[in-house]
C-alpha atoms as a PDB file:
ATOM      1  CA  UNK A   1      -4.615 -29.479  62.412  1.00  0.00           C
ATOM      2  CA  UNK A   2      -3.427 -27.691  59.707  1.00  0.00           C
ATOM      3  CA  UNK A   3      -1.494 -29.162  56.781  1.00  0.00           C
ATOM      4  CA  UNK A   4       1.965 -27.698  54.820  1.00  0.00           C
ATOM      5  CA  UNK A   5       1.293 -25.395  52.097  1.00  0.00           C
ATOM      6  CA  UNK A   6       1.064 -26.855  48.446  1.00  0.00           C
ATOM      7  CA  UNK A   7       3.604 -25.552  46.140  1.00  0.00           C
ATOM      8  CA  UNK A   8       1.741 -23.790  43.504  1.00  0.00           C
ATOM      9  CA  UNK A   9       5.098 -23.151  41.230  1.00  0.00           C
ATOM     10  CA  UNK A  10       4.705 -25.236  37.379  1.00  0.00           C
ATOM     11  CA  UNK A  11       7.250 -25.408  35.101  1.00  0.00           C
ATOM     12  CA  UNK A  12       6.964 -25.222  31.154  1.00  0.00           C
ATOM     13  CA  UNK A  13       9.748 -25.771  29.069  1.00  0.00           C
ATOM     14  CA  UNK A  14      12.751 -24.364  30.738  1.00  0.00           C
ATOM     15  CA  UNK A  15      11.238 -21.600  32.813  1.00  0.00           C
ATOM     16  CA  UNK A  16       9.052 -21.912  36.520  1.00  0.00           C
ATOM     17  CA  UNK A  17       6.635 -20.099  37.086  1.00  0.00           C
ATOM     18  CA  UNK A  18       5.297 -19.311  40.830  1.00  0.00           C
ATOM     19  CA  UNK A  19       1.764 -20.291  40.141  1.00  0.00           C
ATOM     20  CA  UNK A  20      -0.896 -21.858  37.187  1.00  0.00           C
ATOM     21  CA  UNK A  21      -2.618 -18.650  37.104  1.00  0.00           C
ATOM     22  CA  UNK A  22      -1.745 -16.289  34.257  1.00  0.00           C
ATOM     23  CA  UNK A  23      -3.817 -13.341  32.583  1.00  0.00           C
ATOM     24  CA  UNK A  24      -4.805 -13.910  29.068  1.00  0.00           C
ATOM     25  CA  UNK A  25      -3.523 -12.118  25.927  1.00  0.00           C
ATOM     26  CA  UNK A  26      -5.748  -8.818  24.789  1.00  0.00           C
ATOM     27  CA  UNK A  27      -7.676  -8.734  28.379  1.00  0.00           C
ATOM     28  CA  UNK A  28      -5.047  -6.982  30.366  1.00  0.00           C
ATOM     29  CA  UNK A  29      -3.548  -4.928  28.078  1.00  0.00           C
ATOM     30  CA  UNK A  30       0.648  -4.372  29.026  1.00  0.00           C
ATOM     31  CA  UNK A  31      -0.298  -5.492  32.668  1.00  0.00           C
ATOM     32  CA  UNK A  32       0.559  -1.324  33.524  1.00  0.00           C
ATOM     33  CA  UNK A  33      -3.661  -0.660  32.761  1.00  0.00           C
ATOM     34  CA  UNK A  34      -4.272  -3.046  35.752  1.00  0.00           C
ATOM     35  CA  UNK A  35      -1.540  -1.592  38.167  1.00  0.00           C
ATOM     36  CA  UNK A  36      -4.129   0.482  40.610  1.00  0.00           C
ATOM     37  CA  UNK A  37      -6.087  -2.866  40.952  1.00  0.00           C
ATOM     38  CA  UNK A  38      -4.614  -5.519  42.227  1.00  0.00           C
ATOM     39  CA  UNK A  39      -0.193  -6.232  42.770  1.00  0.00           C
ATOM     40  CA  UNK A  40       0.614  -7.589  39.481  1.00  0.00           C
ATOM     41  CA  UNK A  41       3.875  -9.162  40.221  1.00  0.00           C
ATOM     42  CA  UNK A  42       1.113 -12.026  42.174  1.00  0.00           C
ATOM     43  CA  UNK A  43       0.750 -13.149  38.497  1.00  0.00           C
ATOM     44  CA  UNK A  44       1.797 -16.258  37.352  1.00  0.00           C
ATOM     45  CA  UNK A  45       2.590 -14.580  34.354  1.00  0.00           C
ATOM     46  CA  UNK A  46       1.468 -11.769  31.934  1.00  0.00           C
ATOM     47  CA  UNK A  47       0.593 -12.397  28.734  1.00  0.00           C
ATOM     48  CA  UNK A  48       0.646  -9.564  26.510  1.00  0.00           C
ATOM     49  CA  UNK A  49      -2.039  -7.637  23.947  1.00  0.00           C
ATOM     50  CA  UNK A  50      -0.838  -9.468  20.570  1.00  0.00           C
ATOM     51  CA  UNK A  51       1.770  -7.921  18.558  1.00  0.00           C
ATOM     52  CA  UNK A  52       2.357  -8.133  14.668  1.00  0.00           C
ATOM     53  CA  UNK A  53       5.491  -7.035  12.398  1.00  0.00           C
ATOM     54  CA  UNK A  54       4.069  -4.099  11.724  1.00  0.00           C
ATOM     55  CA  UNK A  55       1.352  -2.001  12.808  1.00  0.00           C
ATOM     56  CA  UNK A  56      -2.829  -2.763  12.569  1.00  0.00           C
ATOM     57  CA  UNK A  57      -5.568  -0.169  12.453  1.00  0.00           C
ATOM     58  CA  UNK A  58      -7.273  -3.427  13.874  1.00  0.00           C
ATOM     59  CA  UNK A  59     -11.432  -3.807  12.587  1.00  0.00           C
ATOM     60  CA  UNK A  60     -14.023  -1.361  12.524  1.00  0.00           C
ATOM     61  CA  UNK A  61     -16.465  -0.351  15.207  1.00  0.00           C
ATOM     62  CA  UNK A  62     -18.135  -1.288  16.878  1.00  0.00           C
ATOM     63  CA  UNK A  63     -15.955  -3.914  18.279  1.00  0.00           C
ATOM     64  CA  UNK A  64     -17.041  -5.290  21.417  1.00  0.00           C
ATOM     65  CA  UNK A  65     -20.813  -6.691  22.473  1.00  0.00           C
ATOM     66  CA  UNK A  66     -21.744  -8.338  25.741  1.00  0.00           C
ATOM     67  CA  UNK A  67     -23.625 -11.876  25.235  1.00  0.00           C
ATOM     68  CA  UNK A  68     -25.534 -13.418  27.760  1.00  0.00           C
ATOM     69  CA  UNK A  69     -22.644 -15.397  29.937  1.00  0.00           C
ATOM     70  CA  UNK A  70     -19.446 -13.798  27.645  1.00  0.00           C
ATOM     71  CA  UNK A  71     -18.477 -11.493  25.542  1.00  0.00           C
ATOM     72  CA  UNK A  72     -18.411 -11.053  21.754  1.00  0.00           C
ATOM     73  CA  UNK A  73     -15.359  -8.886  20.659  1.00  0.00           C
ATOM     74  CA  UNK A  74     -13.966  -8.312  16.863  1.00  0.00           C
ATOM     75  CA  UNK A  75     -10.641  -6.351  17.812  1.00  0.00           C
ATOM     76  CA  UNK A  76      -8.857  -7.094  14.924  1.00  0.00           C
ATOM     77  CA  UNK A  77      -5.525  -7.061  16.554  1.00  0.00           C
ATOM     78  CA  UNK A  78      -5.219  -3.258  16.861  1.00  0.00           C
ATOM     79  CA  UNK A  79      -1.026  -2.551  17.935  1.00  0.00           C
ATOM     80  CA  UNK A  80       1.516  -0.322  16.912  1.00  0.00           C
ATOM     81  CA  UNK A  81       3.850  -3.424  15.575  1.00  0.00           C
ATOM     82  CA  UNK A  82       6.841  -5.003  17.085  1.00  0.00           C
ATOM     83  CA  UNK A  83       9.590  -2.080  16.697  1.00  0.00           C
ATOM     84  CA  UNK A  84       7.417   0.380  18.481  1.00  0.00           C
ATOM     85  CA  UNK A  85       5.913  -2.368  20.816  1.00  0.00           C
ATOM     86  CA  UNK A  86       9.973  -3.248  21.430  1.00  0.00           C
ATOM     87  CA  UNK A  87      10.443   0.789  22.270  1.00  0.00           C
ATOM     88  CA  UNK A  88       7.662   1.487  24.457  1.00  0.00           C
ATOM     89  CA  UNK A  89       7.355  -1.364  26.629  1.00  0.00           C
ATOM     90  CA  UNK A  90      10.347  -3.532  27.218  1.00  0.00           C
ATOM     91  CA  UNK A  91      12.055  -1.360  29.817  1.00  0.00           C
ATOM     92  CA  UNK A  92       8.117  -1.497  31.611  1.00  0.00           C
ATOM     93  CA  UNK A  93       7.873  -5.040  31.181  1.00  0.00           C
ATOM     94  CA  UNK A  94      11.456  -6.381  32.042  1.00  0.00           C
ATOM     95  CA  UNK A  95      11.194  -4.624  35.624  1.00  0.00           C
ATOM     96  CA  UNK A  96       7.979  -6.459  36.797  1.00  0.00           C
ATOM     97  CA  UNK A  97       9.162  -9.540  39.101  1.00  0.00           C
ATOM     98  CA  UNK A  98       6.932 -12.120  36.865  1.00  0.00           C
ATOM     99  CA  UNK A  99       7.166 -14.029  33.990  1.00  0.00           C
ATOM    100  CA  UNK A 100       6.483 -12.005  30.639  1.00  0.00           C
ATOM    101  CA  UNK A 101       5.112 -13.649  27.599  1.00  0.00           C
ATOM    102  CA  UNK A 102       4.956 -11.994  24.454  1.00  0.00           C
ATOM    103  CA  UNK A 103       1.502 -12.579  21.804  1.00  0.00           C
ATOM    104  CA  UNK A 104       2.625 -12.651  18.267  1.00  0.00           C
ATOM    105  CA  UNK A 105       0.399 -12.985  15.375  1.00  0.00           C
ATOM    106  CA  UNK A 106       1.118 -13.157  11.615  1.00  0.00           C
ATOM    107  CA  UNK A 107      -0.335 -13.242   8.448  1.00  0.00           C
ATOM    108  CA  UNK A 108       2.301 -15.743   7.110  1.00  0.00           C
ATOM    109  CA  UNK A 109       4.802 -17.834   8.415  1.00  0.00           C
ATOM    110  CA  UNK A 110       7.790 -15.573   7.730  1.00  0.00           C
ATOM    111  CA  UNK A 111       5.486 -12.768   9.922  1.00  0.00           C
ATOM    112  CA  UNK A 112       5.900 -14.647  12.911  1.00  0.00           C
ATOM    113  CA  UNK A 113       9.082 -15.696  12.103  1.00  0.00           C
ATOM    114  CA  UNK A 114      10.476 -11.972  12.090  1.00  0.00           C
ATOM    115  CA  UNK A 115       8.014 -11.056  14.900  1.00  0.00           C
ATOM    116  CA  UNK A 116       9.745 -13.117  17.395  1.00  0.00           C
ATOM    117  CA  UNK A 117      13.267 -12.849  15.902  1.00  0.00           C
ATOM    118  CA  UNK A 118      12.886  -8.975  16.338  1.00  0.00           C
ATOM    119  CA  UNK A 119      11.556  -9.370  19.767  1.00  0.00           C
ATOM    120  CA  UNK A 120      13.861 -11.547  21.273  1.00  0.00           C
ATOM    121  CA  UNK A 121      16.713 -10.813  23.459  1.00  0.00           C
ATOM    122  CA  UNK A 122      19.192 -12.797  25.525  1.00  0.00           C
ATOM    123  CA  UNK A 123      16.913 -13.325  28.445  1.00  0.00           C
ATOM    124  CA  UNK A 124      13.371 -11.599  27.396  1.00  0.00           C
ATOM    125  CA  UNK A 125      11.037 -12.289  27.106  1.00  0.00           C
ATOM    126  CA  UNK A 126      10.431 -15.745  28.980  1.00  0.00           C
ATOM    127  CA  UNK A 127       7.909 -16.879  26.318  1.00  0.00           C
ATOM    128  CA  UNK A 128       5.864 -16.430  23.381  1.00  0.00           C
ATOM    129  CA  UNK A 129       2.346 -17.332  22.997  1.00  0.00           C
ATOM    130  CA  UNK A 130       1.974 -17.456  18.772  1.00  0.00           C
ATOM    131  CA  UNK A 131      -1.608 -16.491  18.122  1.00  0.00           C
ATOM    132  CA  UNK A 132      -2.213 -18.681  15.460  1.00  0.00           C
ATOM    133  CA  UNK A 133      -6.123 -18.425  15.956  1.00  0.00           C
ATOM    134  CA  UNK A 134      -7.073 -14.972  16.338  1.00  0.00           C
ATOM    135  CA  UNK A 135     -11.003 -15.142  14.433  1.00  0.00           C
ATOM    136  CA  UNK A 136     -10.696 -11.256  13.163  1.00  0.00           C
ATOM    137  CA  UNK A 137      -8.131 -11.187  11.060  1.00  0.00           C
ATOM    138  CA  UNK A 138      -7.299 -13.140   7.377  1.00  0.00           C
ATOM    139  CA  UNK A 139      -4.228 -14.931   6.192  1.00  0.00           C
ATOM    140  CA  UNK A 140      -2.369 -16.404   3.575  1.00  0.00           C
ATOM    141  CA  UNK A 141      -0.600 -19.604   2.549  1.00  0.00           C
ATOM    142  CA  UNK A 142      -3.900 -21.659   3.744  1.00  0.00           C
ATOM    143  CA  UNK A 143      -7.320 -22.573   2.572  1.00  0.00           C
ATOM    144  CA  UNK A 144      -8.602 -22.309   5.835  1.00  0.00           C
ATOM    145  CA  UNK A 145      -9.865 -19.387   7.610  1.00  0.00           C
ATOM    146  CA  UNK A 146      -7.605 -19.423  10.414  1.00  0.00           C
ATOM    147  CA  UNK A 147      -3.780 -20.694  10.648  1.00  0.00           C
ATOM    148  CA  UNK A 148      -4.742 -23.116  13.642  1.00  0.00           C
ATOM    149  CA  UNK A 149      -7.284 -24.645  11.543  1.00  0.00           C
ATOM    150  CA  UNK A 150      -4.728 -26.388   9.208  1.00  0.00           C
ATOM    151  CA  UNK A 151      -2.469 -29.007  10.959  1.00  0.00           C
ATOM    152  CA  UNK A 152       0.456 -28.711   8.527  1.00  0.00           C
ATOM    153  CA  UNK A 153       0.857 -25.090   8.177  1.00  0.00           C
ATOM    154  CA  UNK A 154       0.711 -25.013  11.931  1.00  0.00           C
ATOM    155  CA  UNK A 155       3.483 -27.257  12.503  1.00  0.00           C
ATOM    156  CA  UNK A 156       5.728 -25.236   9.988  1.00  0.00           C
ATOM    157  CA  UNK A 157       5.175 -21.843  11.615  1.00  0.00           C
ATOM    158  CA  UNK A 158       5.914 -23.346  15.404  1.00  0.00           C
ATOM    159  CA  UNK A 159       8.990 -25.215  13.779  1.00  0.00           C
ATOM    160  CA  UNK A 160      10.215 -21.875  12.006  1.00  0.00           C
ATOM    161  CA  UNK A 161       9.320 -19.893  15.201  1.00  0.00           C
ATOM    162  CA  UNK A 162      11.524 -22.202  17.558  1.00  0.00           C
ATOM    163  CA  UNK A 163      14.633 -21.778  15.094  1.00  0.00           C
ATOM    164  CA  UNK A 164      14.186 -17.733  15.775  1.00  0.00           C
ATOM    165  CA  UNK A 165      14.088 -18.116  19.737  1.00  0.00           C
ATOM    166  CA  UNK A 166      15.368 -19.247  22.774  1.00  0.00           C
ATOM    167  CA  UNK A 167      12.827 -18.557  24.707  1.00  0.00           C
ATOM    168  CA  UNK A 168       9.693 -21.243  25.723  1.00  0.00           C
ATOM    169  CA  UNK A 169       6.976 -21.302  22.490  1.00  0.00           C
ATOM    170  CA  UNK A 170       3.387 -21.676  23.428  1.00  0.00           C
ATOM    171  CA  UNK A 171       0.998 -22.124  20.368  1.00  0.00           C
ATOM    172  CA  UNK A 172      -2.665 -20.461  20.799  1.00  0.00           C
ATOM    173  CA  UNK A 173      -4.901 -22.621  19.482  1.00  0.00           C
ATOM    174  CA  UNK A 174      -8.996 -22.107  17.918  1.00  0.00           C
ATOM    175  CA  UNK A 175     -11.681 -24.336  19.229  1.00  0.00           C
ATOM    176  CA  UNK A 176     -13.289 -23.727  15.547  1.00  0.00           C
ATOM    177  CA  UNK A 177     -12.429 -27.098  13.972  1.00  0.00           C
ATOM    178  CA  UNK A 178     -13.397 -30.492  13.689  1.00  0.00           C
ATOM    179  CA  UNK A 179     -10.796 -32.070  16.305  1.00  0.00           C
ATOM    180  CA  UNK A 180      -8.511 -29.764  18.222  1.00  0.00           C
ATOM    181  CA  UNK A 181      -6.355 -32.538  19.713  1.00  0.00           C
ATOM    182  CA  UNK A 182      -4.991 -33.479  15.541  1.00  0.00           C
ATOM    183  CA  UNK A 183      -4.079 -29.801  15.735  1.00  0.00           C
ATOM    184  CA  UNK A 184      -2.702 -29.964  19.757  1.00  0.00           C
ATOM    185  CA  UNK A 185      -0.350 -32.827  18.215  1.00  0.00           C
ATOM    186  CA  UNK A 186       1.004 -30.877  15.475  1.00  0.00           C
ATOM    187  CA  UNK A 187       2.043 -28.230  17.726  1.00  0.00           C
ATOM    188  CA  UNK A 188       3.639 -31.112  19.751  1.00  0.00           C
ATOM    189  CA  UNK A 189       5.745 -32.416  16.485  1.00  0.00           C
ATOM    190  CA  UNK A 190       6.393 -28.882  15.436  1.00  0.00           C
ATOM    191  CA  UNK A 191       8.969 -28.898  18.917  1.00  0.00           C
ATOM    192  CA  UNK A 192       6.405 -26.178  21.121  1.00  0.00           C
ATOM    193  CA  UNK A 193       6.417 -26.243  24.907  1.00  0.00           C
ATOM    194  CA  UNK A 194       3.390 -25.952  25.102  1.00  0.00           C
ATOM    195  CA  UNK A 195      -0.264 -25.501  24.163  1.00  0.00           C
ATOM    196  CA  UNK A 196      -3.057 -22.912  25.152  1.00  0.00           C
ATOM    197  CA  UNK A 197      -6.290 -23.550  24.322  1.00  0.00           C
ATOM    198  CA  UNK A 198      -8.805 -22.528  23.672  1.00  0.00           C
ATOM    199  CA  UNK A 199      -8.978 -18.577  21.703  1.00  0.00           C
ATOM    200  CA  UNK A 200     -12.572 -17.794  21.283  1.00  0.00           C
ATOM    201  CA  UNK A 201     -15.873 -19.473  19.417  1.00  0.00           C
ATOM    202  CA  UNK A 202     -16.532 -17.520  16.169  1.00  0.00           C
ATOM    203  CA  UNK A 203     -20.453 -15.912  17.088  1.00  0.00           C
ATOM    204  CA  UNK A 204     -22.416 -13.076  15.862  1.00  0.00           C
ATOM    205  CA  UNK A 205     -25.019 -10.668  18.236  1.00  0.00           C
ATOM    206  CA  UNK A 206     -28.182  -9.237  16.189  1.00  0.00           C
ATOM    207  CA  UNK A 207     -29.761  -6.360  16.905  1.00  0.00           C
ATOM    208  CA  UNK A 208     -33.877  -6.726  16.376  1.00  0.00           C
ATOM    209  CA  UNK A 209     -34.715  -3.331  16.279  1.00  0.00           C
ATOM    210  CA  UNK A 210     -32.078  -2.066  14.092  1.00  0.00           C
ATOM    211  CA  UNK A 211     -32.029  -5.562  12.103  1.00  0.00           C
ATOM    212  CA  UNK A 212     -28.687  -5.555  11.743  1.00  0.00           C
ATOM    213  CA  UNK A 213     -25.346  -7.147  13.127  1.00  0.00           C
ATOM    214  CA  UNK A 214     -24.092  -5.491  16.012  1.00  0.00           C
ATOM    215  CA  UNK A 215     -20.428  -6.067  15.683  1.00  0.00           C
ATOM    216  CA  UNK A 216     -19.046  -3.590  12.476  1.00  0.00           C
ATOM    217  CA  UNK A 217     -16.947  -6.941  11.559  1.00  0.00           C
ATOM    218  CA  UNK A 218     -20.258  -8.865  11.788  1.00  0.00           C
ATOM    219  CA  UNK A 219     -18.723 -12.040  13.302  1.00  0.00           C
ATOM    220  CA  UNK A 220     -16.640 -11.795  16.390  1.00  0.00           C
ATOM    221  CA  UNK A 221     -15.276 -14.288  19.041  1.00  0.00           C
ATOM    222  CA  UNK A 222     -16.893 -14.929  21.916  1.00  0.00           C
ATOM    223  CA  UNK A 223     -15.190 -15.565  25.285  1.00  0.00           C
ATOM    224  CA  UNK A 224     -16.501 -15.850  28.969  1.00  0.00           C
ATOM    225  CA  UNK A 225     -18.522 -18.459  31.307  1.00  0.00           C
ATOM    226  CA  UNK A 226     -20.542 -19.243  27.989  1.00  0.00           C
ATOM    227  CA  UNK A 227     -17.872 -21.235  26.362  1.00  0.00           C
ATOM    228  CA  UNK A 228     -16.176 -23.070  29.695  1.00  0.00           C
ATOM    229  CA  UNK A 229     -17.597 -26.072  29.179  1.00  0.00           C
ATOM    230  CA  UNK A 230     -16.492 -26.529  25.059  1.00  0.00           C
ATOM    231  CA  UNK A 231     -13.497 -24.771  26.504  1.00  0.00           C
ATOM    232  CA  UNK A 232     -13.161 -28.090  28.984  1.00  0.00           C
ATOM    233  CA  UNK A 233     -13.609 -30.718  26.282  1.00  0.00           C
ATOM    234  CA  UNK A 234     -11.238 -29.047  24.060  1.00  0.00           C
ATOM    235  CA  UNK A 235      -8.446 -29.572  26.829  1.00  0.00           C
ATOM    236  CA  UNK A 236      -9.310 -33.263  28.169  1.00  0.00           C
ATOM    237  CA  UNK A 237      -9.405 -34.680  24.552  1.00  0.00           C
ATOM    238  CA  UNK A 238      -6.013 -32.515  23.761  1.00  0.00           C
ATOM    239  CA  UNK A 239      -4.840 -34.288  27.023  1.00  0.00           C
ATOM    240  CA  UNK A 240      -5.504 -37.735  26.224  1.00  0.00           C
ATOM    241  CA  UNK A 241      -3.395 -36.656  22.768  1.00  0.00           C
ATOM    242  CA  UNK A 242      -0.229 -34.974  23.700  1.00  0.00           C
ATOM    243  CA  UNK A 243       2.412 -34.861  26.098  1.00  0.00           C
ATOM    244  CA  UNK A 244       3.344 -31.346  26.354  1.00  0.00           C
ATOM    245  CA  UNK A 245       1.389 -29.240  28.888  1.00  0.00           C
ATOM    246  CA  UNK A 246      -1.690 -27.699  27.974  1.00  0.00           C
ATOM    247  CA  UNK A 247      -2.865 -24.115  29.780  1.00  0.00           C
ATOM    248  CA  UNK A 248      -6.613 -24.408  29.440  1.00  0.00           C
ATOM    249  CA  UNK A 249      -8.533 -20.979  28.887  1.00  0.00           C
ATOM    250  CA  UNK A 250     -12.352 -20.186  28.530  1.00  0.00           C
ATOM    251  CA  UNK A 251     -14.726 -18.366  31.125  1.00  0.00           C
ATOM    252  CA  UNK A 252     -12.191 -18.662  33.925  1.00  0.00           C
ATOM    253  CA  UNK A 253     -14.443 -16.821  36.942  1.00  0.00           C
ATOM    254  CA  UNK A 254     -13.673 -17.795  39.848  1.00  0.00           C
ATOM    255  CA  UNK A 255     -10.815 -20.199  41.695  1.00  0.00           C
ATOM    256  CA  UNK A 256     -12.936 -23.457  41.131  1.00  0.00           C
ATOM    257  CA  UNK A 257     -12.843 -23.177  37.520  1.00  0.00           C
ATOM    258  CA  UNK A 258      -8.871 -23.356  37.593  1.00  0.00           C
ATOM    259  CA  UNK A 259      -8.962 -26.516  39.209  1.00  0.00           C
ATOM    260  CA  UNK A 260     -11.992 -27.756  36.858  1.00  0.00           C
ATOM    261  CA  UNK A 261      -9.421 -27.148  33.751  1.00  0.00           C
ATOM    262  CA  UNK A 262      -6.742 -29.053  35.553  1.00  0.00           C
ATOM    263  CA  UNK A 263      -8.695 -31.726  36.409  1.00  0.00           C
ATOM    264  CA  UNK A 264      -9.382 -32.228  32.615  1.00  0.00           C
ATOM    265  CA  UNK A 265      -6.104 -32.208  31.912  1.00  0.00           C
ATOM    266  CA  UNK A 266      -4.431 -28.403  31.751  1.00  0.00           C
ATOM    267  CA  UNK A 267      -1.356 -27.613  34.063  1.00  0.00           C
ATOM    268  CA  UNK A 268      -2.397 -23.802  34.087  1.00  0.00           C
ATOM    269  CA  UNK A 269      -4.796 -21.523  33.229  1.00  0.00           C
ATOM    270  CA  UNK A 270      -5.514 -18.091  31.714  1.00  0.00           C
ATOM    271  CA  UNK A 271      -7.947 -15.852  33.177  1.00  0.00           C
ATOM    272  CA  UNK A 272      -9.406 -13.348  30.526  1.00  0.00           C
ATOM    273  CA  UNK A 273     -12.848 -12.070  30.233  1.00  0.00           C
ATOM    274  CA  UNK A 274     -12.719 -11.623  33.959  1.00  0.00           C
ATOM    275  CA  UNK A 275     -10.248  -9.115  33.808  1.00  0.00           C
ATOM    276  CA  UNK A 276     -12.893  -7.066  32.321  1.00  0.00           C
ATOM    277  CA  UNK A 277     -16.001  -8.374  34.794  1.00  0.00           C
ATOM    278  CA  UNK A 278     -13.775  -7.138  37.828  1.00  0.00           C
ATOM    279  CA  UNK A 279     -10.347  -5.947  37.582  1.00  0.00           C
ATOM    280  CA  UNK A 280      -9.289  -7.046  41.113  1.00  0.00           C
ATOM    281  CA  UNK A 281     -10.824 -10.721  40.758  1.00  0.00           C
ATOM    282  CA  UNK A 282      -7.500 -12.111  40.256  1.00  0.00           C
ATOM    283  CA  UNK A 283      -6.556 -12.124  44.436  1.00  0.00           C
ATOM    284  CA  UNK A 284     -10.205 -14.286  44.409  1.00  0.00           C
ATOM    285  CA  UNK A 285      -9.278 -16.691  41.850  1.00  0.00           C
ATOM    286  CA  UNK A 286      -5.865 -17.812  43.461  1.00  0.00           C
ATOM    287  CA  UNK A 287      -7.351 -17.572  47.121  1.00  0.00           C
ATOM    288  CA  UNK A 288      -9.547 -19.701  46.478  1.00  0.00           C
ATOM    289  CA  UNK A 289      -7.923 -21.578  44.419  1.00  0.00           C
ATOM    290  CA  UNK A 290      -5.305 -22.081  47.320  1.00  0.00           C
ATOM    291  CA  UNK A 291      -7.757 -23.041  49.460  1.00  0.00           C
ATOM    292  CA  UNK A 292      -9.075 -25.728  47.269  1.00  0.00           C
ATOM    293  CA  UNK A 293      -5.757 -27.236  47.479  1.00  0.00           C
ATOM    294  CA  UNK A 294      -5.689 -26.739  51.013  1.00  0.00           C
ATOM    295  CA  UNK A 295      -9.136 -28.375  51.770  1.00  0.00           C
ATOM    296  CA  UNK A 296      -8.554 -31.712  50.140  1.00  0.00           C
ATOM    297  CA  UNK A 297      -5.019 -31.621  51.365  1.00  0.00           C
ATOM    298  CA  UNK A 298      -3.006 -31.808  48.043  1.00  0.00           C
ATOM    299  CA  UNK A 299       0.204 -31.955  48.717  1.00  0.00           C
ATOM    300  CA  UNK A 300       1.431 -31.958  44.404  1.00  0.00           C
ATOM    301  CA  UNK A 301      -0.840 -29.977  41.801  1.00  0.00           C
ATOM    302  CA  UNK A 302       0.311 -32.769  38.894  1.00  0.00           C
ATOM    303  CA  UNK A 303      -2.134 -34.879  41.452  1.00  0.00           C
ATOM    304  CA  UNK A 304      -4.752 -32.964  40.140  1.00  0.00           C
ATOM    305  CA  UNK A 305      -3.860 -32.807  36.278  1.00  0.00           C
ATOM    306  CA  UNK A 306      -6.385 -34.832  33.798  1.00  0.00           C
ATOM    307  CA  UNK A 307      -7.630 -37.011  36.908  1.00  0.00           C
ATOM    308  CA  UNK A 308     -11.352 -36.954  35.834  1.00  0.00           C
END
């Protein structure tokens, strides 16, 4: 006997989305690149290549390595900045039937602040994911490294971004600190909808021969199966933390690992390096993902969030 369908649909902040399973910022491009593989409007949601105020030349070559079990990749952000991103792509973008999210990154607060305020219309986009944790690029008004690495300039930024929009806020956090849940709860006071975690582990890749770093930026982040299980722990000790939802990212292969994140505590999930393993994988990951939930019969996916 067969049993009723589970509904797959979340909700974050004030929008629904029709299922967990979204495509990650800078691994599917506009979502147009990945048109001729797979129906894109079966995406949760699309979350685009990050976009700054103004335009970045992004870091020098070359800039991507592959790593046993990931990839390495020092991007640097590379966009033609929010006016031109605004121009090219939001008449694209608004006419796919799924939810949009827009990547911002800054190199100060008042960055993202404009970023978003420039990029936000009445009903558009239905979210924002602010990058605070790209590893390849520097910024100011903190002693750390990387804007997700300091708890109180963190909170500012998502508290100056949600004055700008009305649309949900989802911070991006890095798994490069000491405790990611003290930064998770920051986001939480600084009024986001939610977090995502985690961006990638800083890394390097040698080359022997040459006896030199292969990356041109030396030091890249590295995404992909080899950082899933860091990527796990980062999201159950967020969970046991915060109340607002976490979407869990990091070496997201197969249908499985969705249901891995949730059951440490993430309501969805961002599928990334993938995207770049097999274009099409996505109609594998939510197949079987469906019929996971169809197997053991669950009925409710918040069954299934942080139960481990």
């Amino acid at each position: 006997m067969g049993c009723a369908m589970t509904d797959i649909k979340i909700k974050i902040g004030n929008k629904e989305f029709k299922n967990p399973i979204w495509m990650a910022s800078g691994t599917f491009g506009y979502g147009k690149e990945f048109e001729d593989f797979l129906d894109i409007e079966k995406i949760g949601a699309i979350i685009t290549k990050t976009v700054t105020l103004t335009a970045r030349e992004g870091n020098k070559p070359p800039r991507i390595v592959e790593t046993p079990a990931g990839l390495l990749n020092s991007i640097g952000l590379e966009n033609k900045g929010a006016d031109k991103f605004k121009e090219e792509m939001y008449s694209y973008l608004k006419k796919i039937n799924t939810k949009i999210i827009i990547s911002v990154a800054g190199g100060t607060g008042k960055e993202y602040e404009e970023c978003v305020e420039k990029l936000s219309e009445k009903n558009f986009p239905d979210a924002f994911e602010i990058n605070l944790s790209c590893p390849n690029v520097t910024h100011e008004g903190t002693k750390y490294q990387l804007i997700a690495q300091d708890p109180i300039l963190t909170e500012k930024i998502i508290k100056m971004v949600k004055k700008k929009t009305k649309s949900v806020v989802i911070a991006k956090l890095t798994p490069n600190v000491t405790d990611v849940s003290e930064i998770a709860r920051a986001v939480e006071n600084g009024g986001a909808d939610a977090v995502a975690m985690v961006n990638t582990y800083m890394g390097i890749a040698v080359c022997a021969e040459e006896q030199k770093a292969v990356l041109g930026n030396v030091v890249g982040g590295l995404s992909g199966p080899a950082i899933k299980p860091m990527a796990l722990k980062a999201v159950r000790d967020a969970y046991k933390k915060i109340k607002i939802p976490i979407i869990g990212i990091g070496g997201i292969m197969r249908g499985m690992d969705v249901v891995e994140f949730m059951l440490c505590g993430a309501t969805a999930v961002q599928v990334g390096t993938a995207n770049f393993v097999n274009p099409d994988g996505y109609d594998l990951i939510l197949k079987e993902f469906k019929d996971y939930l169809k197997r053991k019969n669950i009925k409710k996916l918040s069954s299934l969030v942080g139960k481990i």
